[in-house]
C-alpha atoms as a PDB file:
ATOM      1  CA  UNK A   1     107.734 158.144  97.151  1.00  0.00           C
ATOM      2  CA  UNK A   2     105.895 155.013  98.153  1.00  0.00           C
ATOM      3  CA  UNK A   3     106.301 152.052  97.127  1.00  0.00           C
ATOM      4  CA  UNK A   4     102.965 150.977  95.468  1.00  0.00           C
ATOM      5  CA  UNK A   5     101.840 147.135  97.273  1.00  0.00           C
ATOM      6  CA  UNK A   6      99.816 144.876  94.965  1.00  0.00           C
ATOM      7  CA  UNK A   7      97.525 141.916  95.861  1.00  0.00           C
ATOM      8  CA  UNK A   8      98.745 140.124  92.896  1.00  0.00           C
ATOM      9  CA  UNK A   9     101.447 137.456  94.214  1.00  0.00           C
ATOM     10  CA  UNK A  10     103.943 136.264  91.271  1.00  0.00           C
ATOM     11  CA  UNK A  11     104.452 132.944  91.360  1.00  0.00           C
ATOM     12  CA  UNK A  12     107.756 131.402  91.504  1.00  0.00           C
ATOM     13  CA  UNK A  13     108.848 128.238  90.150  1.00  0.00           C
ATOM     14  CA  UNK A  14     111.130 125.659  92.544  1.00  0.00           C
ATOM     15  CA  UNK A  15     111.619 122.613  89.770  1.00  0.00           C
ATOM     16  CA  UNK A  16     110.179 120.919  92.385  1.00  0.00           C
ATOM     17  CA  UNK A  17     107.819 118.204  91.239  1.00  0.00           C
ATOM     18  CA  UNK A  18     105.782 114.989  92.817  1.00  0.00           C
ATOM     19  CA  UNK A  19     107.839 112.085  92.822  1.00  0.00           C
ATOM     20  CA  UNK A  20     107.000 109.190  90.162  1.00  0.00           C
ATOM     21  CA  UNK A  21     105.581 106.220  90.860  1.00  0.00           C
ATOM     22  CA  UNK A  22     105.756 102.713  89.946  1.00  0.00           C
ATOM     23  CA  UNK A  23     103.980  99.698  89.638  1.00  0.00           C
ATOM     24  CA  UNK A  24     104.917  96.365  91.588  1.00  0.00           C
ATOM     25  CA  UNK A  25     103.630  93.062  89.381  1.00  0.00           C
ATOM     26  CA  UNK A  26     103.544  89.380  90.934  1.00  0.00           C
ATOM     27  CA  UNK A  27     104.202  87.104  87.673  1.00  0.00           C
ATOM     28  CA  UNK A  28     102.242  83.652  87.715  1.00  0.00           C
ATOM     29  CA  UNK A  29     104.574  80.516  87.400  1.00  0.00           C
ATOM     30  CA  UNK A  30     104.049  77.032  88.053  1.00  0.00           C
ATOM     31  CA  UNK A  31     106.278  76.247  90.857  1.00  0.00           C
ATOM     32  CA  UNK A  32     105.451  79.100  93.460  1.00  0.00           C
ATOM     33  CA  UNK A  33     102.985  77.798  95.979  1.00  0.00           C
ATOM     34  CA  UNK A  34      99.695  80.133  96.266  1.00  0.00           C
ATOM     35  CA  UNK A  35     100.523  80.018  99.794  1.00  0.00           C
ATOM     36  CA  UNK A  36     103.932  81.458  99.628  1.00  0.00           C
ATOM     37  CA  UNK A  37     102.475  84.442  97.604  1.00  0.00           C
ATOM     38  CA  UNK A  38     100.224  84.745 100.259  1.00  0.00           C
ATOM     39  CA  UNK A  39     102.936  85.061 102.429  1.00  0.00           C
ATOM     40  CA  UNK A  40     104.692  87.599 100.355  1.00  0.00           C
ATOM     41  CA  UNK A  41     101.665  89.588 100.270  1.00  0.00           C
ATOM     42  CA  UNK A  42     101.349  89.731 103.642  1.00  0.00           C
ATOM     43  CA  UNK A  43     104.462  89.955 105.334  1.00  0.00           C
ATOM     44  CA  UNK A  44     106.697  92.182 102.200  1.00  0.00           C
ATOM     45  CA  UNK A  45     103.915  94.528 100.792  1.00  0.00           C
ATOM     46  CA  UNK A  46     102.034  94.378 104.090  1.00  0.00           C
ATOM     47  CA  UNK A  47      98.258  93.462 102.884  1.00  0.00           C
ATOM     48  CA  UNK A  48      95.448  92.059 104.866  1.00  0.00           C
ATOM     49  CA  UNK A  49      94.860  88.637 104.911  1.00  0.00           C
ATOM     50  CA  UNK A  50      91.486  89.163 101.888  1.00  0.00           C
ATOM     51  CA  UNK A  51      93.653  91.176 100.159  1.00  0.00           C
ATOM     52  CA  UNK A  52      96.085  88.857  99.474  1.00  0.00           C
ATOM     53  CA  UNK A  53      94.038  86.462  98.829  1.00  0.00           C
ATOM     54  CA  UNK A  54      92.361  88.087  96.000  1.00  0.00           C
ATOM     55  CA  UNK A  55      95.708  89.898  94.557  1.00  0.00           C
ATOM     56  CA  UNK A  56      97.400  85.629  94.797  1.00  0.00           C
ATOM     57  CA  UNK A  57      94.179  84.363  92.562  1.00  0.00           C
ATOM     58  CA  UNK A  58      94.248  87.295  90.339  1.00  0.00           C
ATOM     59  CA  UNK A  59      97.992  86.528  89.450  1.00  0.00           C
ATOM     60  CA  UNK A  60      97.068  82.785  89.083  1.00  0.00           C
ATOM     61  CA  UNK A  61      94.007  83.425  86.616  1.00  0.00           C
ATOM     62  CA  UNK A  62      96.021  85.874  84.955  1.00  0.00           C
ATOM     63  CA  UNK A  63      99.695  86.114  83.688  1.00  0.00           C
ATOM     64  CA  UNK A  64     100.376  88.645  86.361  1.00  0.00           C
ATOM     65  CA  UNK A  65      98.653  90.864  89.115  1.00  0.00           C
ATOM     66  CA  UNK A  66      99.202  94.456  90.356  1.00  0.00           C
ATOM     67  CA  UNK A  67     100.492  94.306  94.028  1.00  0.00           C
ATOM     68  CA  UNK A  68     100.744  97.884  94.833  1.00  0.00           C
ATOM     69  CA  UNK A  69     102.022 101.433  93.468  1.00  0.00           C
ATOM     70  CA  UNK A  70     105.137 102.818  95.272  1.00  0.00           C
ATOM     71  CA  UNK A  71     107.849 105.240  95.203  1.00  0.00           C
ATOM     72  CA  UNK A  72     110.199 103.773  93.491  1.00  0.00           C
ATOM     73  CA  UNK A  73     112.714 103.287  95.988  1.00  0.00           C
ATOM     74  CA  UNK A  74     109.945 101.722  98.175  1.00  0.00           C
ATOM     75  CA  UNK A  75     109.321  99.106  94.980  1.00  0.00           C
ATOM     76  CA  UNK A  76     112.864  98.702  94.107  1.00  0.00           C
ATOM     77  CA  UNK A  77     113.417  97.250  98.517  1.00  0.00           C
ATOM     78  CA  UNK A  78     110.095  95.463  98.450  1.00  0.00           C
ATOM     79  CA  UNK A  79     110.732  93.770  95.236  1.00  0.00           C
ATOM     80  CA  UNK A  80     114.433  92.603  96.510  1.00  0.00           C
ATOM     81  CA  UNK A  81     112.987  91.666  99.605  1.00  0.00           C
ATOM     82  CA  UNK A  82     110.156  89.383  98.398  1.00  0.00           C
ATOM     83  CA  UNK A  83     112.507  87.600  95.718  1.00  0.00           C
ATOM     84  CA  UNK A  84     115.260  86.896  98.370  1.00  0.00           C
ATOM     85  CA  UNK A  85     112.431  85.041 100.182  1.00  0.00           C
ATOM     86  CA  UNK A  86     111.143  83.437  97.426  1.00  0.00           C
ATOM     87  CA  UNK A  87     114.414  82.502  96.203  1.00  0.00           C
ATOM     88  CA  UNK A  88     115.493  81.476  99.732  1.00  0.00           C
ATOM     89  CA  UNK A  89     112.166  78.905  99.497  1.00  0.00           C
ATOM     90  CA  UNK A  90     113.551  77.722  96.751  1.00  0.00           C
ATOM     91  CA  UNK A  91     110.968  79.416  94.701  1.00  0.00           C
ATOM     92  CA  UNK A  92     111.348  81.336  90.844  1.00  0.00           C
ATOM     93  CA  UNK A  93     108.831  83.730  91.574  1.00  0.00           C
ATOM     94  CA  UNK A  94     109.438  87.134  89.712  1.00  0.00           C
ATOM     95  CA  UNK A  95     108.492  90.396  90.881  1.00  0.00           C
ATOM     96  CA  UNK A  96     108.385  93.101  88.177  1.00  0.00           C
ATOM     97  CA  UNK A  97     108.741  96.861  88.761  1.00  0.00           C
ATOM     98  CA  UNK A  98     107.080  99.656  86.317  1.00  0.00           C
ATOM     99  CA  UNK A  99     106.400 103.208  85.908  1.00  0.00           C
ATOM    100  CA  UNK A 100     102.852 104.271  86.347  1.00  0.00           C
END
């Protein structure tokens, strides 16, 4: 006998799913220079020069401002990286990390 073939694929499941995401926050405070965020933007979460500025006076007119959405091991280092420069500076600016 033959074996019958059928155009009708079953689909198999892996457990494999899209990695989640999270949110990076810049926190307004009243020590940080606007310029050092600037900075940080730039340099750490590697934004243009507009974006930056527009992220830096969204945090300041508001308690905090959405930098970017990231794996989160790609948050976690960017987020270590820009408060080691900030505290370096001499600055207490705090960098938050969320889920999405």
């Amino acid at each position: 006998m033959a074996k019958e073939q059928s155009s009708v694929k079953e689909r198999q499941r892996t457990g494999l799913r899209e990695p989640r995401r999270y949110k990076v926050y810049i926190h307004n405070d009243d020590f940080t220079t606007m310029d050092f965020v600037v900075k940080i933007l730039k340099v750490v979460f590697f934004k243009s020069e507009a974006e930056a500025q527009t992220i830096m006076l969204n945090v300041h007119h508001s308690d905090k401002g959405l930098v970017g959405v990231y794996s989160y091991d790609v948050a976690v280092s960017k987020m270590r990286l820009a408060t080691q420069m900030a505290r370096d500076e001499g600055f207490p600016l705090r960098i938050t990390v969320v889920p999405e």
